[in-house]
C-alpha atoms as a PDB file:
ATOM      1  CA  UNK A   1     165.015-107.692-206.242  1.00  0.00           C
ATOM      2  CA  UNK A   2     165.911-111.164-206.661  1.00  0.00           C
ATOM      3  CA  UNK A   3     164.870-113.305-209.672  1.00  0.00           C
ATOM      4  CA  UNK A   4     163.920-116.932-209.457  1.00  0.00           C
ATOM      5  CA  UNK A   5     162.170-119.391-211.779  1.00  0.00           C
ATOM      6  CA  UNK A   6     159.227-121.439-210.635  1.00  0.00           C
ATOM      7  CA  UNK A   7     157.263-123.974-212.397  1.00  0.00           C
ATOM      8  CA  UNK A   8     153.468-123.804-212.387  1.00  0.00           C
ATOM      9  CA  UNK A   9     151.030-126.381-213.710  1.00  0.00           C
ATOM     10  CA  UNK A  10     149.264-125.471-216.790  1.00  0.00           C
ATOM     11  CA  UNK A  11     145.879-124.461-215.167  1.00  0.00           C
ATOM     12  CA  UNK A  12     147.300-122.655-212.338  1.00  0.00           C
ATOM     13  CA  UNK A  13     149.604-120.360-215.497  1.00  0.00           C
ATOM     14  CA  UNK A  14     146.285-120.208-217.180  1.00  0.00           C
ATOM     15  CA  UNK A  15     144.328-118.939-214.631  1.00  0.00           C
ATOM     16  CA  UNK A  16     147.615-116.060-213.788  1.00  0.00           C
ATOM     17  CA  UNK A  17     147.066-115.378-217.428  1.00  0.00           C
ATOM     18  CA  UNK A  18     143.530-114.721-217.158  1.00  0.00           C
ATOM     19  CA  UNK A  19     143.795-112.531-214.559  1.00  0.00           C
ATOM     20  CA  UNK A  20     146.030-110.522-216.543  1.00  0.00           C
ATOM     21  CA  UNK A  21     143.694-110.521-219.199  1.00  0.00           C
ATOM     22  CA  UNK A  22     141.093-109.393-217.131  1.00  0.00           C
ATOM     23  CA  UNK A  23     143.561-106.210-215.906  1.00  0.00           C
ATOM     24  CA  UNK A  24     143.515-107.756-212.134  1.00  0.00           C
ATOM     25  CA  UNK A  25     147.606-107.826-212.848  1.00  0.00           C
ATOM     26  CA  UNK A  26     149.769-106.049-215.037  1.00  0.00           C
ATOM     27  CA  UNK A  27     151.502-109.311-215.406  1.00  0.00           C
ATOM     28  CA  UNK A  28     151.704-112.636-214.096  1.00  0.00           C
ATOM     29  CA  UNK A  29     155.210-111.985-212.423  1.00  0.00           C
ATOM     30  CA  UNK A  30     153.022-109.109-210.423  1.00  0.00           C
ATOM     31  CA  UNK A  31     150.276-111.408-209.160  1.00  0.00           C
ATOM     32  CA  UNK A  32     152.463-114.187-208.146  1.00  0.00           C
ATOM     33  CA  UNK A  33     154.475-111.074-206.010  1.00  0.00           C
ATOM     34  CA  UNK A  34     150.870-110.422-204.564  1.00  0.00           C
ATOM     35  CA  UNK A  35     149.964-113.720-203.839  1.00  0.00           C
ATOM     36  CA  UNK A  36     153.556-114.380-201.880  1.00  0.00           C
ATOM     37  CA  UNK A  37     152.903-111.081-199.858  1.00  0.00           C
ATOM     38  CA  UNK A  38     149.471-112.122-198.990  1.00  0.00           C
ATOM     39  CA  UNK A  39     150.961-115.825-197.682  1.00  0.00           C
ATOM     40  CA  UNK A  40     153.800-113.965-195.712  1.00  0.00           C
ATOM     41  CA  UNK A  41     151.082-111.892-194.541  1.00  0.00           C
ATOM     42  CA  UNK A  42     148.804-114.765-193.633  1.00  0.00           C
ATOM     43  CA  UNK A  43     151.375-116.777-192.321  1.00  0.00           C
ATOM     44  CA  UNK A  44     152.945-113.894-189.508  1.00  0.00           C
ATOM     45  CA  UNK A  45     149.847-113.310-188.536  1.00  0.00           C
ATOM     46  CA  UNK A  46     149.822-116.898-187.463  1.00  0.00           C
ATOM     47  CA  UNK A  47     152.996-117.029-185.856  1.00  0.00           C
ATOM     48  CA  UNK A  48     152.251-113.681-183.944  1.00  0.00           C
ATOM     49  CA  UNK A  49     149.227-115.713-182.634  1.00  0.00           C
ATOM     50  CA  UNK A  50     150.788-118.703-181.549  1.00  0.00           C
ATOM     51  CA  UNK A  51     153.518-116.777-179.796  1.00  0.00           C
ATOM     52  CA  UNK A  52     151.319-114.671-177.956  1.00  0.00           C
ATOM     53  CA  UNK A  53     149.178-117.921-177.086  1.00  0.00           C
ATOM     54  CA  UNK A  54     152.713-119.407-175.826  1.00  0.00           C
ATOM     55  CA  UNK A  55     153.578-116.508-173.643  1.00  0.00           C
ATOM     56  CA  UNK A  56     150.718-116.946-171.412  1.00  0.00           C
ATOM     57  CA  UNK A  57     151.587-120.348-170.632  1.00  0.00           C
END
């Protein structure tokens, strides 16, 4: 696993936080991993689309 740093605005790091709080996350390194997997997610479904739009043309 790779580490990288990434700057957040305050409110977005508060609202991580509070979902930690709140026992959604274990930590706010955990829900940003869950958020990235639900974009990659979001975003190949997407591309699968488009190319299976593309090969019927």
């Amino acid at each position: 696993m790779r580490k990288i740093s990434v700057r957040l605005t305050e409110q977005h790091y508060e609202l991580l936080d509070e979902l930690v709080r709140n026992g959604e996350y274990a930590s706010i390194s955990e829900a940003i991993r869950d958020a990235i997997r639900k974009l990659i997610a979001e975003k190949m479904e997407v591309l699968e689309k488009y190319q299976k739009l593309k090969s019927f043309s």
